[in-house]
Protein backbone atom coordinates (compact mmCIF):
# COMPACT_ATOMS: atom_id res chain seq x y z
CA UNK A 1 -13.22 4.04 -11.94
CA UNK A 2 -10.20 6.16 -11.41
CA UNK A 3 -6.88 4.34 -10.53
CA UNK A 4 -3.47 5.76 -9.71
CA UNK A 5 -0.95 3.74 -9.42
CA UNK A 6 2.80 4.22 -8.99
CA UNK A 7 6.07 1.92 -9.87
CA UNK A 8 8.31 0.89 -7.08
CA UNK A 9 11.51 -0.67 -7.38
CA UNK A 10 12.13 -3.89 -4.97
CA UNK A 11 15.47 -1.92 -3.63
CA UNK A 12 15.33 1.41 -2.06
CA UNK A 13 18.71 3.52 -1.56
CA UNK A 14 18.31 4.42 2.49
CA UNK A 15 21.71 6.78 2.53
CA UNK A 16 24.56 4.67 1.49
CA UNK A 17 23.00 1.23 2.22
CA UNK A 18 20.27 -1.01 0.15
CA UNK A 19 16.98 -2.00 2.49
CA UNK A 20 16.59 -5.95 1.57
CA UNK A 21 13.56 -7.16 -0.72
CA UNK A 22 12.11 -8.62 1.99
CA UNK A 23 12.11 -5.91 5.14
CA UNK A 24 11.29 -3.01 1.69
CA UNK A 25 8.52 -5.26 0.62
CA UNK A 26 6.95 -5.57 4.44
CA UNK A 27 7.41 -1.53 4.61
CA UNK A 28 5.37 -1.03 1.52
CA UNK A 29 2.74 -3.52 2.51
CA UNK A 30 2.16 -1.40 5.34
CA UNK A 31 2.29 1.80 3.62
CA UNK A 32 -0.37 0.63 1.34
CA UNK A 33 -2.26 -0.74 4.15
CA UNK A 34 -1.83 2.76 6.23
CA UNK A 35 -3.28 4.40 2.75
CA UNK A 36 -6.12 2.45 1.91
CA UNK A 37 -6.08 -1.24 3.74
CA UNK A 38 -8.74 -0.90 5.87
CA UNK A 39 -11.74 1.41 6.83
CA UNK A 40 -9.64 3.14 9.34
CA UNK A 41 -7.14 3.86 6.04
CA UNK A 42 -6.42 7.52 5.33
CA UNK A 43 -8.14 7.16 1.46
CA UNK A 44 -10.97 5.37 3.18
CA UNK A 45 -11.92 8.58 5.73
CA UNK A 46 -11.00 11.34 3.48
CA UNK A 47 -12.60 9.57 0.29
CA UNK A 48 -15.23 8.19 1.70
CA UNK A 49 -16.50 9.24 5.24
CA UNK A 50 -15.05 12.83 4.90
CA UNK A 51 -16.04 14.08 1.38
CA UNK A 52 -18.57 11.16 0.50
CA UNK A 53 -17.41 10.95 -3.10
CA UNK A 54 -16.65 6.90 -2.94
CA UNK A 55 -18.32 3.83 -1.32
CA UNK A 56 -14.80 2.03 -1.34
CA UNK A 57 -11.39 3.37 -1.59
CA UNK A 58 -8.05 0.85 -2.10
CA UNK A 59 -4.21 0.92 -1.55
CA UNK A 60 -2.22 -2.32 -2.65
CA UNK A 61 0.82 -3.45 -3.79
CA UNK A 62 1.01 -5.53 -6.72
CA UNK A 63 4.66 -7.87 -7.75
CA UNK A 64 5.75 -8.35 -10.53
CA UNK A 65 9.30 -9.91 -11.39
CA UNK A 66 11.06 -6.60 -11.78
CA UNK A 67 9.67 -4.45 -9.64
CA UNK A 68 5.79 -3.68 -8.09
CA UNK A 69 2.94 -1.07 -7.99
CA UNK A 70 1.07 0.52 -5.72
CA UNK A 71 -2.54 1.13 -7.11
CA UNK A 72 -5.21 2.94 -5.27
CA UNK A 73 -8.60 2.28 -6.93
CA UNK A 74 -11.88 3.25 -6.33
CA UNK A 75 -15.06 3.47 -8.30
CA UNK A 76 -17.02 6.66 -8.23
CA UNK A 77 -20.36 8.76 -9.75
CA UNK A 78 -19.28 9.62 -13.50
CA UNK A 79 -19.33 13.85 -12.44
CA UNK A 80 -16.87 13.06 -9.35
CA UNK A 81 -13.93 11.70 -11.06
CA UNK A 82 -11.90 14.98 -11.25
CA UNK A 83 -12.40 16.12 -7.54
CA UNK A 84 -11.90 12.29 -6.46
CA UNK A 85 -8.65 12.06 -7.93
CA UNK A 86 -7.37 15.43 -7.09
CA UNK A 87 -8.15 14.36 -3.39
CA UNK A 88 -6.55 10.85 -3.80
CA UNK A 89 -3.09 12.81 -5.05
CA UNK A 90 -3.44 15.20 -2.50
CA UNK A 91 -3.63 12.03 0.14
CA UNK A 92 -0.49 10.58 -0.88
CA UNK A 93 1.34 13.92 -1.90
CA UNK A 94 1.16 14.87 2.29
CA UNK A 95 2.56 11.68 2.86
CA UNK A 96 5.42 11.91 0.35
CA UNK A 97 6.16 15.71 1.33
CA UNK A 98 5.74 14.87 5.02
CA UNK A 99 2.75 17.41 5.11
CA UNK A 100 0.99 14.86 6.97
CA UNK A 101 3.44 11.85 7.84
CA UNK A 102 2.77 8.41 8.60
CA UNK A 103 2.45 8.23 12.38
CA UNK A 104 3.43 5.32 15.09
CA UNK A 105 -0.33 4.53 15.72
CA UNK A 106 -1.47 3.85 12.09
CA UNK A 107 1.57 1.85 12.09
CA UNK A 108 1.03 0.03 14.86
CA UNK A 109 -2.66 -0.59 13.67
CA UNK A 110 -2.09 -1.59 10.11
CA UNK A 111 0.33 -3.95 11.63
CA UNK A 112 -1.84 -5.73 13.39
CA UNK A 113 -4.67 -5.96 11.44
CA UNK A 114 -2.31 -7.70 8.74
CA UNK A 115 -1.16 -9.74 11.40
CA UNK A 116 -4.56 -11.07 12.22
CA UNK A 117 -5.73 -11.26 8.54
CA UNK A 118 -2.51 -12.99 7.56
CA UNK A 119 -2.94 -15.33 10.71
CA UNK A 120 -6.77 -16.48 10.15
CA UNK A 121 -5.53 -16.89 6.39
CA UNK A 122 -2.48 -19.50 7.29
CA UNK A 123 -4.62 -22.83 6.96
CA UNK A 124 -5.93 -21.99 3.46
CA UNK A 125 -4.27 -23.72 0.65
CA UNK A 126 -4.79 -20.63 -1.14
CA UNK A 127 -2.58 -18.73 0.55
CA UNK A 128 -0.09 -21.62 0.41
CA UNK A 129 0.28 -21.45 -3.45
CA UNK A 130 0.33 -17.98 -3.69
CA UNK A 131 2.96 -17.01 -1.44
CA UNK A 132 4.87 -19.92 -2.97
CA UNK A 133 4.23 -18.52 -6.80
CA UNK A 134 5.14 -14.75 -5.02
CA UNK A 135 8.24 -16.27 -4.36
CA UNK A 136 8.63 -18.16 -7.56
CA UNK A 137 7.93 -15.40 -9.58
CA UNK A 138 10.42 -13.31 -7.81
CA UNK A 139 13.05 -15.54 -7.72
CA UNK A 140 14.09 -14.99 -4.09
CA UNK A 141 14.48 -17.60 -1.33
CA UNK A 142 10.95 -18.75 -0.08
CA UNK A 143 10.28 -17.54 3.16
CA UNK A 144 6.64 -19.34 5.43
CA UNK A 145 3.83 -17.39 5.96
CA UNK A 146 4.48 -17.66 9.37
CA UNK A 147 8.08 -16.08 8.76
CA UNK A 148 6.56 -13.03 7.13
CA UNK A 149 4.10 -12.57 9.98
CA UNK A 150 6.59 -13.02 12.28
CA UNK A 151 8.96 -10.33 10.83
CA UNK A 152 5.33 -8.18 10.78
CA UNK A 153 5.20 -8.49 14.07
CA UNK A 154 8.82 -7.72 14.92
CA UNK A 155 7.95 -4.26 13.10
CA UNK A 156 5.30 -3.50 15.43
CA UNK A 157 7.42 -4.15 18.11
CA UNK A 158 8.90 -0.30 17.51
CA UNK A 159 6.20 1.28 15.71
CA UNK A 160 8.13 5.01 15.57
CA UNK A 161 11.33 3.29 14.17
CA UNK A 162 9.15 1.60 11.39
CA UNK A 163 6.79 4.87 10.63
CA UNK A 164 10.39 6.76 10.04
CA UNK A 165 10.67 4.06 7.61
CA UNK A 166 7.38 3.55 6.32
CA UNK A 167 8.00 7.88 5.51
CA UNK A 168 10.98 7.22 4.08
CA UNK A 169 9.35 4.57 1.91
CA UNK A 170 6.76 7.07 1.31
CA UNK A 171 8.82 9.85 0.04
CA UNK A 172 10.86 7.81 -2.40
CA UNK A 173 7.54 5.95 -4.13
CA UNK A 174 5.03 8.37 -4.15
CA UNK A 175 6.52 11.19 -6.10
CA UNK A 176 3.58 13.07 -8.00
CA UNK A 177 5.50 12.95 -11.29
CA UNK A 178 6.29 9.24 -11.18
CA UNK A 179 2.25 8.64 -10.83
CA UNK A 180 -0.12 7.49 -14.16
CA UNK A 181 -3.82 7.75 -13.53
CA UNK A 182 -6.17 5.91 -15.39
CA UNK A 183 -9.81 6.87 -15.33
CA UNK A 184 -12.74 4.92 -17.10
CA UNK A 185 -15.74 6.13 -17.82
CA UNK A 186 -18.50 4.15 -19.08
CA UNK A 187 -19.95 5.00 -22.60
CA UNK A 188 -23.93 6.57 -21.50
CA UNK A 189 -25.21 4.70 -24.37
CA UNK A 190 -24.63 1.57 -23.57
């Protein structure tokens, strides 16, 4: 398995004002979504349909109460690891130099997709509980499901305003020397 992952505070400085917990929050969900959310993710077609070296690929963005990750995972043949990783930094690198930015259309598709996964998920009482722990364990207001995929969809009502964020976003988190990668290898004898 190789993992890099890379610490994000909940408050970003955007020139001289703060962007909110909760608008920050939404832009890194989509970031991470953009990166590796779906098969149509940037990790997914370089990592996987590209340069073959994974069967699955992974962005997400895991809270904690000060602060979050974002951890792209994937499991891959014990000779690939090196080249697999190198290509995963190189990935997000272009995004955080603006090399290859995040554009309007993977915006506007990552948006909707966790529109639609967040709106077939609504009736479980799983989701319930755990966006009310999320917002227990951050100690901020609680805000619906249904508010947080309504303020999704209000991004992708301008989906170049909110990829100029989502880069902004991009280039503050993903700096290569704030990153730790892990990479497990399984013993051969066992």
């Amino acid at each position: 398995h190789v993992v890099v992952s890379y610490p994000v505070d909940f408050y970003v400085a955007d020139g001289a004002h703060l962007v909110p917990r909760g608008r920050y929050a939404r832009l890194l969900r989509t970031l991470c979504h953009v990166l590796g959310g779906s098969m149509s993710s940037r990790l997914w077609r370089r990592v996987r349909e590209e340069r073959g070296l994974a069967y699955t690929v992974s962005a997400s963005l895991g809270t904690m109460s000060e602060g979050a990750t974002i951890t792209i995972s994937t499991g891959v043949h014990a000779d690939k690891w090196r080249e697999t990783g190198a290509l995963i930094r190189e990935v997000l690198r272009e995004a955080c130099d603006g090399k290859d930015p995040i554009r309007a259309d993977e915006v506007r598709r990552s948006l909707g997709t966790m529109v639609g996964s967040q709106t077939m998920a609504l009736p479980s009482s799983r989701t319930h509980a755990m966006n009310v722990v999320d917002h227990f364990v951050h100690d901020a207001e609680y805000e619906t499901v249904e508010a947080d995929t309504s303020a999704l969809r209000a991004l992708r009502e301008d989906p170049e305003l909110t990829a100029r964020h989502v880069n902004a976003v991009a280039r503050y988190v993903l700096q290569p020397a704030c990153s730790y990668v892990t990479v497990i290898v399984p013993d051969k004898k066992q």
